[in-house]
Protein backbone atom coordinates (compact mmCIF):
# COMPACT_ATOMS: atom_id res chain seq x y z
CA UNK A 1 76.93 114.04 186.89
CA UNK A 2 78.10 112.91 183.18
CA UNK A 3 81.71 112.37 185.01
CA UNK A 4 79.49 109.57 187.46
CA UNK A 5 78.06 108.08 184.93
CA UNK A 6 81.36 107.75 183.17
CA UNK A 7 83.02 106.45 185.63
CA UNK A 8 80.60 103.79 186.48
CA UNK A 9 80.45 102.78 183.21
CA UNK A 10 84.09 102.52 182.96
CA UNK A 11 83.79 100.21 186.46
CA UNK A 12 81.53 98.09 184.90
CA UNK A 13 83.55 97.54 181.83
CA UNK A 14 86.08 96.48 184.38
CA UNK A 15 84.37 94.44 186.22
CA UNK A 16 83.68 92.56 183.23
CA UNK A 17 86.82 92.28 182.45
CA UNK A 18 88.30 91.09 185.51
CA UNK A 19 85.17 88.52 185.60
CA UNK A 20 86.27 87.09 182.01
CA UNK A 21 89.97 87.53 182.73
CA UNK A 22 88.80 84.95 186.22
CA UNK A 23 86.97 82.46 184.73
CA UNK A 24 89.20 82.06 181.29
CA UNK A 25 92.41 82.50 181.95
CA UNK A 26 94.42 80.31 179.16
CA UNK A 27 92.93 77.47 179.82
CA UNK A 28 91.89 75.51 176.52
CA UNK A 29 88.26 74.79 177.51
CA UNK A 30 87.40 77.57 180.05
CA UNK A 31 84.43 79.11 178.41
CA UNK A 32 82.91 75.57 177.87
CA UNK A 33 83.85 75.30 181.89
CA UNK A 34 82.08 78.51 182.64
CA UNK A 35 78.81 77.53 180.52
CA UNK A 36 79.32 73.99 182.28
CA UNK A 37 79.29 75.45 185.72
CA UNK A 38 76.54 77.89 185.26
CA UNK A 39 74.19 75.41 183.48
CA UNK A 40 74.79 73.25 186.58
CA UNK A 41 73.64 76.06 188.96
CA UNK A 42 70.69 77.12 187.40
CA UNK A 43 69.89 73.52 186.77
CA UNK A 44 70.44 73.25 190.46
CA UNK A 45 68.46 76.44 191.53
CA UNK A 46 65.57 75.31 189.50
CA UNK A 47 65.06 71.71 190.59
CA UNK A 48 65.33 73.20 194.08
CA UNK A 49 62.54 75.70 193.42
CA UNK A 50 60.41 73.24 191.72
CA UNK A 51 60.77 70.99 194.17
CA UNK A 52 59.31 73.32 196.86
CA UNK A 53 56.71 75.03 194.41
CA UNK A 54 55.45 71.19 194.00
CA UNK A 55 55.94 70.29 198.06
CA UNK A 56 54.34 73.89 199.21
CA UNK A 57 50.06 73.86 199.12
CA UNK A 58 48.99 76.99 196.57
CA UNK A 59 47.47 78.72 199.79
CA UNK A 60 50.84 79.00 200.82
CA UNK A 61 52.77 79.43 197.39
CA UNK A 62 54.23 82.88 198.80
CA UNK A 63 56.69 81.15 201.00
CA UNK A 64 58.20 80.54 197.94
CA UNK A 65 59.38 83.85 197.01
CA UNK A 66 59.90 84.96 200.17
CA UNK A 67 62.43 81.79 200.98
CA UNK A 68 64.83 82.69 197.48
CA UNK A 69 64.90 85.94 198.24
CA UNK A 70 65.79 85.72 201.63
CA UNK A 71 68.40 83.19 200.80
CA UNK A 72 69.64 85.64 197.70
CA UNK A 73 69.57 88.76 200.47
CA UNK A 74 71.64 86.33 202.84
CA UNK A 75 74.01 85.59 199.57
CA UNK A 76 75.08 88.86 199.04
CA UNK A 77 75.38 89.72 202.86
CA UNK A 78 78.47 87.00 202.75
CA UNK A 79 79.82 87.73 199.35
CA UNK A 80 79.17 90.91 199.44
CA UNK A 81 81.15 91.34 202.92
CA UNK A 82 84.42 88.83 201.01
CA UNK A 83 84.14 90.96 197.60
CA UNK A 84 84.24 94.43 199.07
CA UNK A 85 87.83 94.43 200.28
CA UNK A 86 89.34 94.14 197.05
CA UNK A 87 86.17 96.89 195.77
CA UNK A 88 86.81 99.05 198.06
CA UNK A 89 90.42 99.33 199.34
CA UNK A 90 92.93 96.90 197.38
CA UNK A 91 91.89 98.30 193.96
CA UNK A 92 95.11 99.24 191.38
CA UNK A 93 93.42 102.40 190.02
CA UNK A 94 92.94 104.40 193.05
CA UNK A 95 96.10 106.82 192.86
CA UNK A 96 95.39 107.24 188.84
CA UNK A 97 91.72 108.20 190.17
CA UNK A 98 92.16 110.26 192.69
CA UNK A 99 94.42 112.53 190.68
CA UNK A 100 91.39 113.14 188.11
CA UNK A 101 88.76 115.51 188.83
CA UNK A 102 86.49 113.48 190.57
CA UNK A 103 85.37 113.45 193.80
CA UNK A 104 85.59 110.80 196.47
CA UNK A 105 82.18 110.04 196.72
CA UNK A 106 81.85 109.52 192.99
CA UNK A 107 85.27 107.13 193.06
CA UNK A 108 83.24 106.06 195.77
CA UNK A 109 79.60 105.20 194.03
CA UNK A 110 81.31 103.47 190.90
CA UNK A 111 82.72 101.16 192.70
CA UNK A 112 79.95 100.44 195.34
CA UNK A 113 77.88 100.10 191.73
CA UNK A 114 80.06 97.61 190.49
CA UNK A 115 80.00 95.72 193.81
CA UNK A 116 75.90 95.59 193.43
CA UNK A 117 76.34 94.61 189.34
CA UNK A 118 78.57 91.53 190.79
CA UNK A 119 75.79 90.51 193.73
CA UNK A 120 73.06 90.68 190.91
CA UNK A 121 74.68 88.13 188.86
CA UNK A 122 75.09 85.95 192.22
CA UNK A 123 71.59 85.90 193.02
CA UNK A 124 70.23 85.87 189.72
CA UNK A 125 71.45 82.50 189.44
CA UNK A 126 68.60 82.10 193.06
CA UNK A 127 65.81 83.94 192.23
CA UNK A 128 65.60 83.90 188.37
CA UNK A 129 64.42 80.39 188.12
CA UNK A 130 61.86 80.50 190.98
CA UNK A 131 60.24 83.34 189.31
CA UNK A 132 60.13 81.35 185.63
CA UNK A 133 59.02 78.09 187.18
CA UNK A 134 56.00 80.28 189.89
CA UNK A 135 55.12 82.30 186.62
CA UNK A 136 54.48 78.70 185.14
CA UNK A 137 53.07 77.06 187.93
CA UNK A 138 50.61 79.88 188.81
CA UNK A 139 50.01 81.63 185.84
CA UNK A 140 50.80 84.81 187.68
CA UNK A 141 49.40 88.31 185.80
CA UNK A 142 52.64 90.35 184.13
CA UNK A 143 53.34 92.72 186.79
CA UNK A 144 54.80 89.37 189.09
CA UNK A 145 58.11 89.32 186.36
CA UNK A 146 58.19 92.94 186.14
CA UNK A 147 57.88 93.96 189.68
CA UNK A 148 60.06 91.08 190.39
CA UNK A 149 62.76 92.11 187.50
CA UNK A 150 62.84 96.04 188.62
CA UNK A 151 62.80 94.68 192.50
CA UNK A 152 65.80 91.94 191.26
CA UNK A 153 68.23 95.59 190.79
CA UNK A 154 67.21 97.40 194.06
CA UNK A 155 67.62 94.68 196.45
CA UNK A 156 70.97 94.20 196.36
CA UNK A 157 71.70 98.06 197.77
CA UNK A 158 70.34 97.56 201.21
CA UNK A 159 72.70 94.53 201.86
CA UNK A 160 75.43 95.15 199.66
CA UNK A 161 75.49 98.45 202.27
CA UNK A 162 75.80 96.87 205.54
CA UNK A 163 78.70 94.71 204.11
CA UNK A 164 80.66 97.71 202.97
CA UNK A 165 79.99 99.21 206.07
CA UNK A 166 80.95 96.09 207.82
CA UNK A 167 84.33 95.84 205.45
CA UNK A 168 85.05 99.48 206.55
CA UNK A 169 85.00 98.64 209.94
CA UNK A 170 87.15 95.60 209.80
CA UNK A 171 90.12 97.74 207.53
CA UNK A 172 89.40 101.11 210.27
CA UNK A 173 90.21 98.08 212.99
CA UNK A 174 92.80 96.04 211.48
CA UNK A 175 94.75 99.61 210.50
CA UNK A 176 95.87 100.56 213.62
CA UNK A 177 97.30 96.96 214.88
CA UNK A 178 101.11 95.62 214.37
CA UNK A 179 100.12 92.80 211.46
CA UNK A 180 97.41 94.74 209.51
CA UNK A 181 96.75 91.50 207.21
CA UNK A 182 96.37 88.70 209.40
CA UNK A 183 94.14 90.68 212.51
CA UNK A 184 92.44 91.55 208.79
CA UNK A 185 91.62 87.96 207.55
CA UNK A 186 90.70 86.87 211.50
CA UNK A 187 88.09 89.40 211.33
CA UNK A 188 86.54 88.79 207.84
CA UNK A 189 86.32 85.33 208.73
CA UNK A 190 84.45 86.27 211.92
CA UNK A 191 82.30 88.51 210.29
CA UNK A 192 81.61 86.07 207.63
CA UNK A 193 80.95 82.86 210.53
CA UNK A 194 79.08 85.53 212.45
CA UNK A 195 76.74 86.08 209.79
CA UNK A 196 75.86 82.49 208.55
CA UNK A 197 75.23 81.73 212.11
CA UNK A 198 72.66 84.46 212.28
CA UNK A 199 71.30 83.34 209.29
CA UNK A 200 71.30 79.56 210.21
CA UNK A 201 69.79 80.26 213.35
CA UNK A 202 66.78 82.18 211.71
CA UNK A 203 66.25 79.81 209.64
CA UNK A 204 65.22 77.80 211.89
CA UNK A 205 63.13 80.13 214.20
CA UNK A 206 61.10 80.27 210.77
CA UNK A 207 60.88 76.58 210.45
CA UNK A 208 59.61 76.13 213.92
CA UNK A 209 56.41 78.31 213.27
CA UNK A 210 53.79 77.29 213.96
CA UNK A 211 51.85 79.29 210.96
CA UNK A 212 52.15 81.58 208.25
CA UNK A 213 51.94 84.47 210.13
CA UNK A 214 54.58 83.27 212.47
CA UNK A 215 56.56 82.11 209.77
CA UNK A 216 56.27 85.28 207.98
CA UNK A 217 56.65 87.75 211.00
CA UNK A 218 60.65 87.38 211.28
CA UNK A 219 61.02 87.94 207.70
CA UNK A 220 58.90 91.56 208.05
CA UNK A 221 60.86 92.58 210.83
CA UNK A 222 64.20 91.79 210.00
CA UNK A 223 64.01 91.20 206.16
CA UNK A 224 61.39 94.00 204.89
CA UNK A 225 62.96 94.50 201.15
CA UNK A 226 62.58 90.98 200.91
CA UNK A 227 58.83 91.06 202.19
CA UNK A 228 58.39 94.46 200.07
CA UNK A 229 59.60 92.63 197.04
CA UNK A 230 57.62 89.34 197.37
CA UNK A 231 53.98 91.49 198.03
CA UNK A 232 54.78 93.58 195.01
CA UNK A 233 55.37 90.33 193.26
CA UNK A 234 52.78 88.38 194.39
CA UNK A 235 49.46 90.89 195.26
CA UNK A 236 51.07 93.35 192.09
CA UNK A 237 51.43 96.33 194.89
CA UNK A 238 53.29 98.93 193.20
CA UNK A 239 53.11 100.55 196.97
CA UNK A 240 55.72 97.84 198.17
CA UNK A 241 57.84 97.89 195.18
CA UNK A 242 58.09 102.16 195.60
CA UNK A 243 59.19 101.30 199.88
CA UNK A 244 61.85 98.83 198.32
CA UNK A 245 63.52 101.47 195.97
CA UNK A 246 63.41 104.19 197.78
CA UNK A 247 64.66 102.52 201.19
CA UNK A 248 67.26 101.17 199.23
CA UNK A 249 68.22 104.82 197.40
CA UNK A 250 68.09 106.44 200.85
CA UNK A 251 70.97 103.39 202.19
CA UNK A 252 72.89 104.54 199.06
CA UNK A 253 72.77 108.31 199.52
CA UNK A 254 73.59 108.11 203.43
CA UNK A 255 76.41 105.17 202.87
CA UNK A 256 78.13 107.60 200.60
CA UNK A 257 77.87 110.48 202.75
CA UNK A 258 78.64 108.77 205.93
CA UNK A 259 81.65 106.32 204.98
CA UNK A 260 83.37 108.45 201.77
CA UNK A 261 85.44 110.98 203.81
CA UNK A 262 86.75 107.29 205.86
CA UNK A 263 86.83 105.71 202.95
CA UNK A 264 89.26 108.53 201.48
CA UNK A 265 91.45 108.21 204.47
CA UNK A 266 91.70 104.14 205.00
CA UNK A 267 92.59 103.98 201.29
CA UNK A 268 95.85 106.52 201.47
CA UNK A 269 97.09 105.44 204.88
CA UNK A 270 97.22 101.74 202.92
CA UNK A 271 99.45 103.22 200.09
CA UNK A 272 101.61 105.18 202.73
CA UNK A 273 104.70 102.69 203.60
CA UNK A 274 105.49 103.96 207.05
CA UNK A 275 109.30 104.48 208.14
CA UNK A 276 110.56 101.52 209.79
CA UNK A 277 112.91 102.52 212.85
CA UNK A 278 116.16 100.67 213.50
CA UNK A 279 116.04 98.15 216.04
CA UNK A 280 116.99 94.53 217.34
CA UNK A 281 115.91 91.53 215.40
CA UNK A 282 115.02 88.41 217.47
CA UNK A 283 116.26 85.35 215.97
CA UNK A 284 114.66 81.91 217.34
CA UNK A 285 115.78 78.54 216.42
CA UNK A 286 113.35 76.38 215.50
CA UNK A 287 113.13 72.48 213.98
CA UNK A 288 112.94 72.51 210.06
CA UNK A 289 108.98 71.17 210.83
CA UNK A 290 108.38 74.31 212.83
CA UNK A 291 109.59 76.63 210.54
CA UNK A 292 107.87 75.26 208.07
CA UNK A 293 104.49 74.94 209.40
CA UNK A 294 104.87 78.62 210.63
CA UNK A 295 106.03 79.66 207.14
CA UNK A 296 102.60 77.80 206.03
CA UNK A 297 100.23 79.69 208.23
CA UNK A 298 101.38 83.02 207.96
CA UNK A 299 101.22 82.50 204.38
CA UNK A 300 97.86 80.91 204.39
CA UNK A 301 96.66 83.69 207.27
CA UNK A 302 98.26 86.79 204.62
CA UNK A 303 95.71 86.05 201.92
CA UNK A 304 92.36 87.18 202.23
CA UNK A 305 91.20 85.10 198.89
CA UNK A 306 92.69 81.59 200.48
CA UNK A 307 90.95 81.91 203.66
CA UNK A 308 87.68 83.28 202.57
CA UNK A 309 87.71 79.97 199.99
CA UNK A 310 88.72 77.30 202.33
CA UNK A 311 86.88 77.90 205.12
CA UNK A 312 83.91 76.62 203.86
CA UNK A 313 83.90 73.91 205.27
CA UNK A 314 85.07 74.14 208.62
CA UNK A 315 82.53 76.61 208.96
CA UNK A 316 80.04 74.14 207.57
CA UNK A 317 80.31 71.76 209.40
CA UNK A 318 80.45 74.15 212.81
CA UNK A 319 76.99 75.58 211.56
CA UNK A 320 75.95 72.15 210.85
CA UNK A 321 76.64 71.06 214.49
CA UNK A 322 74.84 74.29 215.78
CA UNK A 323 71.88 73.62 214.08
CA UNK A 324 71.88 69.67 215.13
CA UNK A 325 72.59 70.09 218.55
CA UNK A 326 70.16 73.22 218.94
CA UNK A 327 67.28 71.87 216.88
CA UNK A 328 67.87 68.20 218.29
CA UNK A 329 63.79 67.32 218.20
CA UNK A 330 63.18 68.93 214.82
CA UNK A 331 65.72 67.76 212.98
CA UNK A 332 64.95 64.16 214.46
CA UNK A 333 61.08 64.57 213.40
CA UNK A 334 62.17 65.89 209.99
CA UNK A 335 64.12 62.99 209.03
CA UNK A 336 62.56 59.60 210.40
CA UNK A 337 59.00 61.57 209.11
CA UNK A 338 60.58 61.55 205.42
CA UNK A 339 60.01 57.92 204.82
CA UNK A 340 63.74 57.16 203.12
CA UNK A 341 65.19 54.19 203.59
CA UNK A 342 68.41 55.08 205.61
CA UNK A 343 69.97 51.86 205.47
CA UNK A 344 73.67 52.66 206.72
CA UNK A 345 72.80 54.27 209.72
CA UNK A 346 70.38 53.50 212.64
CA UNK A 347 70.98 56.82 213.60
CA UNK A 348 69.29 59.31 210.86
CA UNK A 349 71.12 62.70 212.08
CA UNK A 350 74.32 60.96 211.96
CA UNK A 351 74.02 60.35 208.66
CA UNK A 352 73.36 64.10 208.55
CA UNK A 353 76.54 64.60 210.28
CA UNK A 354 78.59 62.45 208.44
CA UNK A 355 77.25 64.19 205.28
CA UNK A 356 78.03 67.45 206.24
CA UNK A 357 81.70 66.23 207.43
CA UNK A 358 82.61 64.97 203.90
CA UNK A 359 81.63 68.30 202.31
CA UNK A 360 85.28 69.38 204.05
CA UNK A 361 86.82 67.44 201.07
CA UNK A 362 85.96 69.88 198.23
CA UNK A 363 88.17 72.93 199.51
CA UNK A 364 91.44 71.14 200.64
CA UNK A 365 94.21 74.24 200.95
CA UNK A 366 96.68 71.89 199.58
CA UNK A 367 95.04 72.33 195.72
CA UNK A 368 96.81 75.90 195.67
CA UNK A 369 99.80 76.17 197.92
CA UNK A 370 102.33 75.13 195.69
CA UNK A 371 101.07 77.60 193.44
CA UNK A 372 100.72 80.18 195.35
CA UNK A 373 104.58 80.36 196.68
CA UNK A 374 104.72 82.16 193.04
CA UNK A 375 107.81 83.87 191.41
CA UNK A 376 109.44 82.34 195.19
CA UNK A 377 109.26 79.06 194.76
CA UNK A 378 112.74 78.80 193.88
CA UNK A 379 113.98 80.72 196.61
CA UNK A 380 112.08 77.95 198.99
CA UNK A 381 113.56 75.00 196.38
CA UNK A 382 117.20 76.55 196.51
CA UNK A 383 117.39 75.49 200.38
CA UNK A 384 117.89 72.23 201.68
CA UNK A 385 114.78 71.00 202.48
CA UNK A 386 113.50 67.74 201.51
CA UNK A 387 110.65 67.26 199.54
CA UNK A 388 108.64 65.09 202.51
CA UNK A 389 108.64 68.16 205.03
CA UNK A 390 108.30 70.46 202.67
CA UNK A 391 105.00 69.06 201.44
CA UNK A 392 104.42 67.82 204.82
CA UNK A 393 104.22 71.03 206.51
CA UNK A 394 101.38 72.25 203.75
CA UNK A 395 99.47 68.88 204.37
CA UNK A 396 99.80 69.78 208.54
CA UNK A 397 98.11 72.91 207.76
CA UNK A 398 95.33 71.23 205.76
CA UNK A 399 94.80 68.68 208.58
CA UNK A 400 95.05 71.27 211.26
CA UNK A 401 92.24 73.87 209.79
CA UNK A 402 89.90 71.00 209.12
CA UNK A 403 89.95 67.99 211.41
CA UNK A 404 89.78 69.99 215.28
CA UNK A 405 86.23 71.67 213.86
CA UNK A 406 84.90 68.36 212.21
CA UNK A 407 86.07 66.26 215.88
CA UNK A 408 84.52 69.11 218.13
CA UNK A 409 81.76 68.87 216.21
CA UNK A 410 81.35 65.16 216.14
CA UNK A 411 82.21 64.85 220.12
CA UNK A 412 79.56 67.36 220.99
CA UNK A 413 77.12 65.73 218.76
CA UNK A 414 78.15 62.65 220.17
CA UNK A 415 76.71 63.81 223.33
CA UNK A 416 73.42 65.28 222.24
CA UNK A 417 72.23 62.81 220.68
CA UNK A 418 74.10 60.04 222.76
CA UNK A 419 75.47 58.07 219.94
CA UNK A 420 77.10 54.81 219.94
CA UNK A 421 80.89 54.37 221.22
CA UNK A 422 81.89 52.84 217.73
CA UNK A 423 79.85 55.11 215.91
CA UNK A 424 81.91 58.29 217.59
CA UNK A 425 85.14 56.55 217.11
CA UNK A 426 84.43 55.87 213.39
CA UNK A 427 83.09 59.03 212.80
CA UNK A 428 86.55 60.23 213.68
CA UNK A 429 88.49 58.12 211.98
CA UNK A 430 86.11 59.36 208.45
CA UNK A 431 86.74 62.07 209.41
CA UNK A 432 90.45 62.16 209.83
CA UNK A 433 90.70 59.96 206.24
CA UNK A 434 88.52 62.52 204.62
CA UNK A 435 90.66 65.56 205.00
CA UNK A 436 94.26 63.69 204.81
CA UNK A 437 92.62 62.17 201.20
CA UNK A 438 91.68 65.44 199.45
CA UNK A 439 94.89 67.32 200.98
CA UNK A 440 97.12 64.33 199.66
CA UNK A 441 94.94 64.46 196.35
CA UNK A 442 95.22 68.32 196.27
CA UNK A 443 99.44 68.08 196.55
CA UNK A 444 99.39 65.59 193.49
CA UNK A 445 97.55 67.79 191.47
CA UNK A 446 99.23 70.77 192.19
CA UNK A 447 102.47 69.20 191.48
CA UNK A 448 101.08 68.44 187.84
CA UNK A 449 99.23 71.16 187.40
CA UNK A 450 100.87 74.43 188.80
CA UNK A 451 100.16 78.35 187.85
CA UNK A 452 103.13 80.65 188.96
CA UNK A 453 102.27 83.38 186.13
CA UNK A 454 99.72 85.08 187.89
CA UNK A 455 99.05 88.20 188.64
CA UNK A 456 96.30 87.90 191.36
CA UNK A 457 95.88 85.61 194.40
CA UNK A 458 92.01 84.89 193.42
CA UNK A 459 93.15 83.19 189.65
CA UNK A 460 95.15 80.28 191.67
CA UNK A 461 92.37 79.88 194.41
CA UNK A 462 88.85 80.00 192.48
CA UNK A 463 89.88 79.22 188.89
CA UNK A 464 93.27 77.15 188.28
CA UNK A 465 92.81 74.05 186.90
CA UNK A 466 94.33 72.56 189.95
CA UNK A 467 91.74 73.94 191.92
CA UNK A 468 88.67 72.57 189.38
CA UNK A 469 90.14 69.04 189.72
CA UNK A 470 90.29 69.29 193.03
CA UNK A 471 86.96 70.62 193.81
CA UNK A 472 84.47 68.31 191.05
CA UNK A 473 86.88 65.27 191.93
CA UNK A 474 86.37 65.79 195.79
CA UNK A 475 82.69 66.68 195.05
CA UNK A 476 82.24 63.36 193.22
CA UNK A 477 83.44 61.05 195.35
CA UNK A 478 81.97 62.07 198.35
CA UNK A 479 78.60 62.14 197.01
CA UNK A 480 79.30 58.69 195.89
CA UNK A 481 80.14 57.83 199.44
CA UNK A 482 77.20 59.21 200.59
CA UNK A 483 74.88 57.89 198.04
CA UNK A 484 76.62 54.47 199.23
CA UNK A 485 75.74 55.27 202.83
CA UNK A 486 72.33 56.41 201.77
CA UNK A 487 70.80 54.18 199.38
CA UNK A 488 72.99 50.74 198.89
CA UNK A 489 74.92 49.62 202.76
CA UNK A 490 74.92 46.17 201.90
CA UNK A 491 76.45 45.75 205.53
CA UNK A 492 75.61 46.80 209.09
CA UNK A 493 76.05 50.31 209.73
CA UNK A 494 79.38 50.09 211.80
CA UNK A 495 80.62 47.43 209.54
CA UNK A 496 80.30 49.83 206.44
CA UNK A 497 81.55 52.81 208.10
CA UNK A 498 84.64 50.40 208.92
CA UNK A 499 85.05 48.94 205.34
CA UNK A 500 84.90 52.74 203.67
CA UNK A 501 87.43 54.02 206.66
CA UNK A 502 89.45 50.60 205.42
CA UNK A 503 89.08 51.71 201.67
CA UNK A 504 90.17 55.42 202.37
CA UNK A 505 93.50 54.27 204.34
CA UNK A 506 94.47 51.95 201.45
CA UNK A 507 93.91 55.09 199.24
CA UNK A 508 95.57 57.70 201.61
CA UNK A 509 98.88 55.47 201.82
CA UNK A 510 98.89 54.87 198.09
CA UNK A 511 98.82 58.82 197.39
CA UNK A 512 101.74 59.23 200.61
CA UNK A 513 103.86 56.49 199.24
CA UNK A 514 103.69 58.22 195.74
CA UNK A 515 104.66 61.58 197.45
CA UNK A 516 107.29 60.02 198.68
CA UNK A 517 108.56 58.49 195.83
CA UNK A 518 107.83 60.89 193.15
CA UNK A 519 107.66 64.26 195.41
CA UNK A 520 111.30 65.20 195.07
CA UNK A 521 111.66 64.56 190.96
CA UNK A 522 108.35 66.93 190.69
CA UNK A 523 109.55 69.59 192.71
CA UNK A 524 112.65 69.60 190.96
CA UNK A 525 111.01 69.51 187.26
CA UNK A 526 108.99 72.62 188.41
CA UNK A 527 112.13 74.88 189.56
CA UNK A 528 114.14 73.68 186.49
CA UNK A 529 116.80 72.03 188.85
């Protein structure tokens, strides 16, 4: 037992670590960053939770709880399901471990602990302020932050659990196919869409209720820690609290019974290089453009950390569309009953739509991919390729895993809620700017601001500097768009669709023509040629 506790400690440590070692990196002003960003999410969190504690009547003030922690127990279903690959199978210690006397299981718990140490910090940042600003609001006796604090470290388990067991059965599948990796990623990112439909979807079975017992009923049956935790909270039922921990102790025990002996074997059959027969190598000729895009997708395909990052939002948007086209009268209701004055758009959900479509423009692949061809970017610069196609083809890829989701979505929209010819058409066209803006803004600042001295795919994806300029820059300027469309439209609705589409070409062939003038000096300043 002191040999668990050891190494869990000694997990946690790491995790820390590896957290720090994320965020900071070398970058002059990363810990004022880090501050900066989490100052922005709590400040986030808690205008979002004071904003329903002030919308929601006091009869009903437990909705409250019960809607942050079923969003934090949705959190840490996705996360939780992205994080434990690396957790639980493409950790660096595992043959130094495994030679110690320990057993698997207790390999095993440590790191399943430090998975649940990482999901607390991710919901804290969800349900931390709602229970400050309700202990305010209400006055609530002592036992609300104390149930609620002891509940916050138990209800991570019972999630956290199913998306181990979920990871486990994506590497057990993906280990007995030819390319390992990439049927790897295609099911993660199933898994992942699979899940934030399910959750979209209930959300808005609960938002159709017609009362508080409907409302609640969906959240008993299929979310009971989260129901547990929010009567112990609320009614101070120590009853509740004891179901939470010891469901979620009885998950633990029988995850690390069930899954350790797999566990044991997935992890060694990934460190055994099989023998590679002889055989005959196909050779295909291809145009440069080909080669390159293919070159581009099975690199983009090969990392787990680039497609779990991206895709948010394609998959966005696709939920976005779901929930439109399925919810067409509600959503309708919702928004001409808010009394804003949508002045861009006669159509109120397709300012929703358009809204949702410019989100696309804070995760542009192009931020990273220069940085991520590594220590072998020179062997791609020593060929002769020409700076256009070679940034090209990583542009293509940008435009190819964005625009088909946003124009499927738009078209089928289009046809729900029978919008306008023009409208459609410049929808589009937005669209189309939006993503061929970021991914030509994303190639200019990865050209200036490259990382090649890394030692781990996630440093270049979630915290390069290339990647924060990206991300607040896109962020920015398509809130300022929409705040445009929102709030100032001093034209007609088409016409000001028209005039930001005109504004957003002018931009887009400014950042090309720059490419193209400047692209081949910067490529050759960063491989010293």
């Amino acid at each position: 037992m002191n040999r668990t506790f050891v190494l869990i400690r000694l997990s946690l440590k790491q995790l820390i670590w590896q957290m720090a070692r994320t965020f900071g990196g070398r970058k002059k002003f990363s810990s004022l960053l880090v501050l900066l960003a989490a100052a922005m999410l709590i400040g986030l969190s808690g205008l979002y939770s004071w904003a329903m504690i002030e919308s929601v009547p006091a009869a009903l003030n437990m909705l409250i709880p019960l809607s942050m922690l079923s969003a934090a127990f949705g959190l840490i279903l996705v996360f939780g399901f992205y994080h434990a690959q690396g957790y639980l199978f493409d950790f660096q210690d595992y043959d130094l471990l495994a030679s110690m006397p320990l057993t698997r299981r207790q390999i095993l718990m440590s790191k399943l602990v430090a998975l649940v140490a990482m999901m607390l910090i991710y919901s804290a940042f969800l349900t931390l302020p709602m229970m400050a600003l309700f202990q305010l609001r209400y006055a609530m006796p002592a036992t609300f932050l104390l149930y609620g604090l002891i509940g916050q470290l138990f209800l991570p388990i019972v999630p956290m659990s199913v998306a181990c067991l979920a990871a486990v059965v994506v590497r057990l599948v993906s280990s007995h196919v030819k390319h390992p990796v990439l049927i790897r990623n295609v099911l993660l990112l199933g898994m992942v869409i699979g899940l934030m439909t399910v959750m979209t979807l209930f959300q808005g079975q609960a938002g159709q209720a017609q009362d508080i017992a409907a409302l609640i009923q969906p959240i008993q049956t299929w979310l009971a820690p989260v129901y547990w935790l929010t009567m112990a909270m609320i009614n101070g039922n120590l009853a509740e609290l004891l179901k939470l921990i010891g469901l979620s102790s009885l998950v633990l025990i029988l995850f690390l019974i069930l899954i350790a002996p797999v566990w044991n074997a997935l992890n060694q059959k990934a460190r055994t290089t099989p023998a590679k027969t002889g055989g005959k190598v196909k050779l295909e000729a291809s145009s440069m453009n080909a080669a390159l895009l293919r070159k581009e997708l099975r690199r983009y395909f090969g990392s787990t950390s680039l497609v779990m990052n991206t895709m948010v939002g394609p998959v966005m948007v696709a939920l976005c569309a779901v929930m439109l086209a399925a919810q067409k009268d509600l959503m309708v209701q919702i928004m001409l009953e808010s009394g804003v004055d949508f002045r861009a758009f006669a159509d109120p959900v397709a300012m929703l739509l358009a809204a949702c479509l410019f989100c696309e423009m804070i995760c542009p692949i192009t931020a990273t991919s220069i940085s991520l061809e590594g220590k072998h970017f020179w062997i791609v610069r020593s060929l002769p390729i020409p700076a256009n196609r070679y940034l090209g083809a990583k542009l293509a890829l940008n435009l190819m895993l964005n625009v088909p989701v946003s124009w499927l979505s738009i078209l089928i929209l289009s046809f729900v809620y029978h919008f306008t010819l023009v409208t459609t058409v410049l929808l589009l066209a937005l669209t189309l700017l939006a993503a061929l803006c970021s991914g030509l803004f994303g190639l200019i600042v990865n050209l200036h601001f490259p990382r090649f001295d890394y030692d781990r795919e996630i440093v270049v994806v979630k915290q390069s500097l290339s990647t924060m300029i990206t991300v607040f820059t896109g962020m920015g300027f398509s809130f300022l768009l929409i705040a445009g469309l929102l709030f100032w439209a001093p034209l007609e609705p088409a016409a000001m669709m028209a005039a930001i589409a005109l504004g957003m070409t002018l931009l887009a062939a400014g950042m090309g023509f720059y490419l193209l003038r400047r692209g081949e000096s910067l490529l050759s300043k960063l491989s010293g040629v």
